[in-house]
N, C-alpha and C. Protein backbone atom coordinates (compact mmCIF):
# COMPACT_ATOMS: atom_id res chain seq x y z
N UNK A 1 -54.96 159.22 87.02
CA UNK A 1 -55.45 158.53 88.18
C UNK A 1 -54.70 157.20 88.30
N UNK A 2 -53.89 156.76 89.42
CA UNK A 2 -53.05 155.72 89.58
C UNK A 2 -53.99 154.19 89.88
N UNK A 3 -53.42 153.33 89.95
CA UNK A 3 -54.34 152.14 89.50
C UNK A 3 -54.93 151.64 91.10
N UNK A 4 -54.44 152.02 92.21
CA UNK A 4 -54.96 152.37 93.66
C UNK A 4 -56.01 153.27 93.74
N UNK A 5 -56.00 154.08 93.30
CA UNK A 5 -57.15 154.65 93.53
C UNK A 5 -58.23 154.40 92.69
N UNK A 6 -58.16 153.72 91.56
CA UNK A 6 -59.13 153.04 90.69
C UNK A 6 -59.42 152.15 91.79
N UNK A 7 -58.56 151.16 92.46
CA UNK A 7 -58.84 149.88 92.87
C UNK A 7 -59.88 150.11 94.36
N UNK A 8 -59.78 151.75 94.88
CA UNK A 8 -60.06 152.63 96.27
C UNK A 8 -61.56 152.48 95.59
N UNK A 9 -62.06 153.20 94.44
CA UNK A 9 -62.76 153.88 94.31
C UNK A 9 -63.71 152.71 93.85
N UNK A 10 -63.38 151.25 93.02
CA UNK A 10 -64.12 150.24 92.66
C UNK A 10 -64.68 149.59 93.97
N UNK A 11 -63.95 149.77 95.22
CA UNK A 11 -64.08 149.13 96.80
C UNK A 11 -65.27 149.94 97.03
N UNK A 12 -65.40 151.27 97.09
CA UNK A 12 -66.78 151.94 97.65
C UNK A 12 -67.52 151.78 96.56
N UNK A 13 -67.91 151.51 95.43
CA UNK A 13 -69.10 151.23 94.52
C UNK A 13 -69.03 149.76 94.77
N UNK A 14 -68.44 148.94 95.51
CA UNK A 14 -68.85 147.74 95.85
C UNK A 14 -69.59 147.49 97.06
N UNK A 15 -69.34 148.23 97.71
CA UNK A 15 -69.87 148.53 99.02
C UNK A 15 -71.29 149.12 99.43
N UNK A 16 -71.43 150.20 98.58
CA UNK A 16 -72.79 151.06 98.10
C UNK A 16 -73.75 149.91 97.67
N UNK A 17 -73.04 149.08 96.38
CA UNK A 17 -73.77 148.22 95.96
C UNK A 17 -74.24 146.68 97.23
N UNK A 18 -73.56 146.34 97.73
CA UNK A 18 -73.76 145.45 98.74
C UNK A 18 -75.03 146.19 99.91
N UNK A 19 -74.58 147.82 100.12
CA UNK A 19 -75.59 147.68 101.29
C UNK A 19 -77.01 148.33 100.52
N UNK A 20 -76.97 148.25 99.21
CA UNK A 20 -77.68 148.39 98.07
C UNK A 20 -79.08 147.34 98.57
N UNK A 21 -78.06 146.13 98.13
CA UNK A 21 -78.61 144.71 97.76
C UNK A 21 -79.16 144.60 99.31
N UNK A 22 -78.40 145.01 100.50
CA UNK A 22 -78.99 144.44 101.66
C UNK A 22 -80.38 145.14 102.59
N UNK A 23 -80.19 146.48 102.33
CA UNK A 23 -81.54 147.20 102.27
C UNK A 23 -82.70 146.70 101.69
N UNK A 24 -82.45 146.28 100.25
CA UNK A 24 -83.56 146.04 99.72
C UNK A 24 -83.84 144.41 99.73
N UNK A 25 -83.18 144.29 100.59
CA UNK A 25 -83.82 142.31 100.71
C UNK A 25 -82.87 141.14 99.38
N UNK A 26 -82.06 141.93 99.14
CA UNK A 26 -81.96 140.69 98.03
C UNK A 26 -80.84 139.87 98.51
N UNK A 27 -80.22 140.49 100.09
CA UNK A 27 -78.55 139.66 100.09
C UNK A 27 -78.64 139.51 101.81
N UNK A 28 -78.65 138.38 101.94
CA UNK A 28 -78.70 137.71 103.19
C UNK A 28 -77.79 138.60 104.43
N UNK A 29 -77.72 138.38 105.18
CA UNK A 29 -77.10 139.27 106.07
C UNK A 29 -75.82 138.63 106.45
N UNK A 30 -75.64 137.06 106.12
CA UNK A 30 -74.15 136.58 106.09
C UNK A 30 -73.17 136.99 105.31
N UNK A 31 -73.68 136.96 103.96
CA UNK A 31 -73.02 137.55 102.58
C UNK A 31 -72.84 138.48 103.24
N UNK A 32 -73.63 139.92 103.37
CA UNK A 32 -73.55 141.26 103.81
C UNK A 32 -72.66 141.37 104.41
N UNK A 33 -72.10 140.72 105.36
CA UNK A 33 -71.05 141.13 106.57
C UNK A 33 -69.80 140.54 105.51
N UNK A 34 -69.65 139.83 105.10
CA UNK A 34 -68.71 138.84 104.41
C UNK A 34 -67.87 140.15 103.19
N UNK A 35 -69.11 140.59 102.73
CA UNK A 35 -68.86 141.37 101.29
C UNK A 35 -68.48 142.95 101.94
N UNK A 36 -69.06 143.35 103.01
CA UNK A 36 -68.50 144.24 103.66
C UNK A 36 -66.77 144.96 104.25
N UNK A 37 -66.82 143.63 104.74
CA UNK A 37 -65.32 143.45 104.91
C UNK A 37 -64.45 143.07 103.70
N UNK A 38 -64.94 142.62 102.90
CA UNK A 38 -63.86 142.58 101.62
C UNK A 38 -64.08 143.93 101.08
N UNK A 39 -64.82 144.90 101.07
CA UNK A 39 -64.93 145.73 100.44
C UNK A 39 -63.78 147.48 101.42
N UNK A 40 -63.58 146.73 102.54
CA UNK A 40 -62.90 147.44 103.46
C UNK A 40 -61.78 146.84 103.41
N UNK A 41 -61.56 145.68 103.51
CA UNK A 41 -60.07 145.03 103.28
C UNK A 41 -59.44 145.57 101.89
N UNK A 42 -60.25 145.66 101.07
CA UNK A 42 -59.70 146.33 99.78
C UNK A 42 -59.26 148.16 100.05
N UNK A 43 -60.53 148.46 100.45
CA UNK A 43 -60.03 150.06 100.79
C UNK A 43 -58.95 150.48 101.44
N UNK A 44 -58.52 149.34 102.37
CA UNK A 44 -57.39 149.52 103.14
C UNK A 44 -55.97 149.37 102.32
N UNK A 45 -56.11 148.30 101.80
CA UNK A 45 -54.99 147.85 100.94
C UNK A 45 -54.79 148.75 99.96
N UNK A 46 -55.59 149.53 99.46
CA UNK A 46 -55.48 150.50 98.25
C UNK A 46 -54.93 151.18 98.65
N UNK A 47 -55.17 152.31 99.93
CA UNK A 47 -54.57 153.27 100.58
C UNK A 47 -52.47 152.91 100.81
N UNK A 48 -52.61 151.19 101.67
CA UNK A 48 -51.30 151.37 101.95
C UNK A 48 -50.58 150.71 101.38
N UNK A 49 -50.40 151.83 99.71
CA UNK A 49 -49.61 150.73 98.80
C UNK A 49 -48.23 150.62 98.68
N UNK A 50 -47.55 150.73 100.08
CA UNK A 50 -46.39 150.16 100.70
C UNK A 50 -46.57 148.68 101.08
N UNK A 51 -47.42 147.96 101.70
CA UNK A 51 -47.93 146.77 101.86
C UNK A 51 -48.04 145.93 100.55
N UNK A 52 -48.51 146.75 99.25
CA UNK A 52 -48.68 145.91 98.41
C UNK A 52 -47.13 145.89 97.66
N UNK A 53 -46.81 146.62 97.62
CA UNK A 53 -45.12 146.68 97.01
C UNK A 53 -44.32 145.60 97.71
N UNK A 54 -44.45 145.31 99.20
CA UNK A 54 -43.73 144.35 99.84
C UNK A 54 -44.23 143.27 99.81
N UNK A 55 -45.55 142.83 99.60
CA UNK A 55 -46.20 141.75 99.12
C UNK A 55 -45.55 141.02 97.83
N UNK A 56 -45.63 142.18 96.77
CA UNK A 56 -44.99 141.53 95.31
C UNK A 56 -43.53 141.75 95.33
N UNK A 57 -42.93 142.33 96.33
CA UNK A 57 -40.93 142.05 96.19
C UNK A 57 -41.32 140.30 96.58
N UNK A 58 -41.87 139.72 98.14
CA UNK A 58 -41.78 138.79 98.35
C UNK A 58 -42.14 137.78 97.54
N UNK A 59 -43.11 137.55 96.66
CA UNK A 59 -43.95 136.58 95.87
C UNK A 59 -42.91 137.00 94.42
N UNK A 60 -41.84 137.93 94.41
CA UNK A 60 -41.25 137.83 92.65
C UNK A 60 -41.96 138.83 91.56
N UNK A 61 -42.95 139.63 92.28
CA UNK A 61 -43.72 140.47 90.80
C UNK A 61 -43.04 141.73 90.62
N UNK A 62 -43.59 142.07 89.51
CA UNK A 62 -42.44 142.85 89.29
C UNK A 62 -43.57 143.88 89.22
N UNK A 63 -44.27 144.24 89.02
CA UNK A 63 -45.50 144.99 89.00
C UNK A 63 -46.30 145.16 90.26
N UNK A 64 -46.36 145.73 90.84
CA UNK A 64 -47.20 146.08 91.71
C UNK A 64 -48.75 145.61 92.01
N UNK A 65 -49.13 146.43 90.93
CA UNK A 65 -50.90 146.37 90.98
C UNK A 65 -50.96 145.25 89.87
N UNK A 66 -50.51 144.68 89.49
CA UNK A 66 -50.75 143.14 88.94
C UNK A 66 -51.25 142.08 89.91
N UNK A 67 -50.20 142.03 91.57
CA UNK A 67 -50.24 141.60 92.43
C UNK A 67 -52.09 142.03 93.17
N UNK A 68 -52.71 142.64 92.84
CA UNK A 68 -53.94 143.08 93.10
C UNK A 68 -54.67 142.26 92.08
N UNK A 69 -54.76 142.67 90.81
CA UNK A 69 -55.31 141.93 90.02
C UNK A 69 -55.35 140.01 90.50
N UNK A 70 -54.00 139.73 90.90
CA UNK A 70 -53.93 138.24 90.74
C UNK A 70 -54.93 137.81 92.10
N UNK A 71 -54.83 138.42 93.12
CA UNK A 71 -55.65 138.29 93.92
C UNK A 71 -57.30 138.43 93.88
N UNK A 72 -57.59 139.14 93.08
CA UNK A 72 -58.75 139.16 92.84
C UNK A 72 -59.63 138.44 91.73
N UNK A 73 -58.75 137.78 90.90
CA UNK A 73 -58.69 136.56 90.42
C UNK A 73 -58.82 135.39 91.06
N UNK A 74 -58.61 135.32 91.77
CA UNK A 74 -58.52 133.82 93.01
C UNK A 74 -59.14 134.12 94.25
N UNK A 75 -59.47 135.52 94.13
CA UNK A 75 -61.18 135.32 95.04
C UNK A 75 -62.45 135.30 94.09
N UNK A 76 -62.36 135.75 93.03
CA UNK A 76 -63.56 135.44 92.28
C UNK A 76 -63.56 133.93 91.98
N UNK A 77 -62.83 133.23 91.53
CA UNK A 77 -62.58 131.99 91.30
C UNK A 77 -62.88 130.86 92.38
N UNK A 78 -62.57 131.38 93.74
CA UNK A 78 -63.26 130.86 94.82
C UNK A 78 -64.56 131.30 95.41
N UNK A 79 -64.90 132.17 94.94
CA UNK A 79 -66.71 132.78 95.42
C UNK A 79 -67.29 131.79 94.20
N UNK A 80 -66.97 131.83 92.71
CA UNK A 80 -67.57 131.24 91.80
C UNK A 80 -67.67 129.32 92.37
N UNK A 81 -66.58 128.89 92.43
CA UNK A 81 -66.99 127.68 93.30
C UNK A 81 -68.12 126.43 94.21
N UNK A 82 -67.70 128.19 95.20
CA UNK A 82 -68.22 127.86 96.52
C UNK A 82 -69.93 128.20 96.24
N UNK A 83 -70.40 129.22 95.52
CA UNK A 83 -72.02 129.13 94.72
C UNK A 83 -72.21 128.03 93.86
N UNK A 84 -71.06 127.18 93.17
CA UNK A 84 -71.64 126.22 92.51
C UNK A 84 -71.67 125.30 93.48
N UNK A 85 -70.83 124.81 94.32
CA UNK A 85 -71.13 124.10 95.56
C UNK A 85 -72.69 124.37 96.40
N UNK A 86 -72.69 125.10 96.54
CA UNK A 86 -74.19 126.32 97.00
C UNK A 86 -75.56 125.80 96.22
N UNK A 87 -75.69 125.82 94.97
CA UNK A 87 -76.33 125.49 93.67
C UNK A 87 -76.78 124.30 93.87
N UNK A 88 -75.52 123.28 94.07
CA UNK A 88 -75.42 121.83 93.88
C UNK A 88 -76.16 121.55 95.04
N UNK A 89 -76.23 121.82 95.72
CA UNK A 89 -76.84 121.79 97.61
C UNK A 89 -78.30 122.32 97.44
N UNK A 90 -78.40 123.09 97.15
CA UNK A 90 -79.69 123.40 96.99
C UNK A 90 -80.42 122.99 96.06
N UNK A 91 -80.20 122.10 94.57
CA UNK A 91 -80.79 121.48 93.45
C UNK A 91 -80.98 119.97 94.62
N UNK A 92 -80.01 119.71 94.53
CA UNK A 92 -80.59 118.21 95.31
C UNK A 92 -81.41 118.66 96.80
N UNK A 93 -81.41 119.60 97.13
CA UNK A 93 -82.66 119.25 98.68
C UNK A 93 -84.12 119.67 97.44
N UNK A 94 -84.14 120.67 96.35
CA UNK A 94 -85.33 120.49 95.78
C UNK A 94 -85.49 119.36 95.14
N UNK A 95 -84.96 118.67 94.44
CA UNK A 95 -85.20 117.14 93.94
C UNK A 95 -85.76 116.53 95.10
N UNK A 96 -84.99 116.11 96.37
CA UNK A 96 -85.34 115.12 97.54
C UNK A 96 -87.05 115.83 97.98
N UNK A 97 -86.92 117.08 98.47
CA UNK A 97 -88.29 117.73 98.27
C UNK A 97 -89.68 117.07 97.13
N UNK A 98 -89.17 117.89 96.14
CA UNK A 98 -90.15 116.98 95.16
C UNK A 98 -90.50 115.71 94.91
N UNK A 99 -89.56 114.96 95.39
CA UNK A 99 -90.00 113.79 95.80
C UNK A 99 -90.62 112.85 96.86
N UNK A 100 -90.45 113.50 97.91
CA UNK A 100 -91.08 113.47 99.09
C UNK A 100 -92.77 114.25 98.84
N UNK A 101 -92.91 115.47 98.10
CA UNK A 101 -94.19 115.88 97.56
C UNK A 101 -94.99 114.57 97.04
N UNK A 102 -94.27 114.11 95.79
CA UNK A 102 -95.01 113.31 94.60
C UNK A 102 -95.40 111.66 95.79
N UNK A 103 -94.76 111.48 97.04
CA UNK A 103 -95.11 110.46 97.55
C UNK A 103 -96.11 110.89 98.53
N UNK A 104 -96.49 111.90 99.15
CA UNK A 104 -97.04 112.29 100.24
C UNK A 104 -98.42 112.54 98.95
N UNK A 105 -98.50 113.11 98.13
CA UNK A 105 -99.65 113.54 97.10
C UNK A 105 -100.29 111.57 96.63
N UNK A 106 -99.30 111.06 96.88
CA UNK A 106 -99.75 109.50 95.96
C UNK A 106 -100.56 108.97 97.35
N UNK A 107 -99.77 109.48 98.24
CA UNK A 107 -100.41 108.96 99.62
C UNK A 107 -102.10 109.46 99.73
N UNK A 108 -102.04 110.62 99.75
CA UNK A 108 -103.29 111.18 99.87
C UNK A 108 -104.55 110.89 98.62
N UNK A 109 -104.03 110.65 97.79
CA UNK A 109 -104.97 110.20 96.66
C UNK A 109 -105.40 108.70 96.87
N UNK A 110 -104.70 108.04 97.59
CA UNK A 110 -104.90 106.56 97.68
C UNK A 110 -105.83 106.50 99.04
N UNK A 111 -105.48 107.19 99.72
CA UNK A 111 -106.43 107.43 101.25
C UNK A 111 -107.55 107.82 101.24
N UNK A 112 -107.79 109.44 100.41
CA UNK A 112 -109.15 109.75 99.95
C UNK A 112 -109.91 108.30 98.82
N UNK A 113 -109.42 107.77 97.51
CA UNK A 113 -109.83 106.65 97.34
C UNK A 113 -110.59 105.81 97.87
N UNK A 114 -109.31 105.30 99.02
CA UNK A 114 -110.55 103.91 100.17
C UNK A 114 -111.10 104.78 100.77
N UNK A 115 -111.35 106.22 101.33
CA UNK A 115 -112.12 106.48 102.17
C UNK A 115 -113.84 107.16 101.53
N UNK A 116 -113.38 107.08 99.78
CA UNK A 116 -114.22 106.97 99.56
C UNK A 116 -115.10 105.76 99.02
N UNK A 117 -114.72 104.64 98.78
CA UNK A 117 -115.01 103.35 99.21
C UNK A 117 -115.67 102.89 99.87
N UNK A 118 -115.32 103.61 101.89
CA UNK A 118 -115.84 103.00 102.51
C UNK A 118 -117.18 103.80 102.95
N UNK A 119 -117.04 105.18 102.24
CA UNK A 119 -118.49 105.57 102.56
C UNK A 119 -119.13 105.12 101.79
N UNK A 120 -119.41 104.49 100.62
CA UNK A 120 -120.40 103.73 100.06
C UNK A 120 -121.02 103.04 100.57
């Protein structure tokens, strides 16, 4: 089995798996479309591996399906990123959150307080 059709056949178990995840609620419907098309952009590229041969004459490789590998290296490397960017964004709105809680809760404890005060 040539390393294209490994790379064909890893594209539809990525794909299965994406509309896996999107059926069952776990993957937003932006991702979904996003991961869709990479999973077709790959199927395509596997098929016309005349495209990838002229890809790696131009860039110097001497290997073919290396030129696949390196690419998929430097999209994982940029998905990994862009979730820690993602992460980082979403840890600080829960911090600012929780803090906005712990003042709105100090608020209300100090209000019930005098208001029980003034029913005395």
């Amino acid at each position: 089995m040539s390393i294209y059709m490994v790379s064909f056949l890893v594209s539809v178990i990525f794909l299965i798996i994406t509309l896996y995840f999107f059926k069952s609620r776990r993957l937003d419907f932006r991702y979904c479309i996003f991961f869709i098309l990479l999973s077709v952009v790959l199927m395509v590229i596997s098929f016309n591996v005349d495209w990838v041969e002229e890809a790696a004459k131009l860039l110097g490789v001497y290997y073919a399906p290396a030129l696949l590998f390196a690419f998929a290296l430097v999209f994982i490397l940029s998905v990994i990123v862009y979730l820690a960017v993602f992460i980082t964004n979403i840890t600080k709105r829960v911090t600012r959150l929780n803090q906005e809680v712990a003042i709105l809760k100090e608020k209300l404890e100090k209000y019930e307080e005098d208001r029980s005060h003034e029913d005395r």
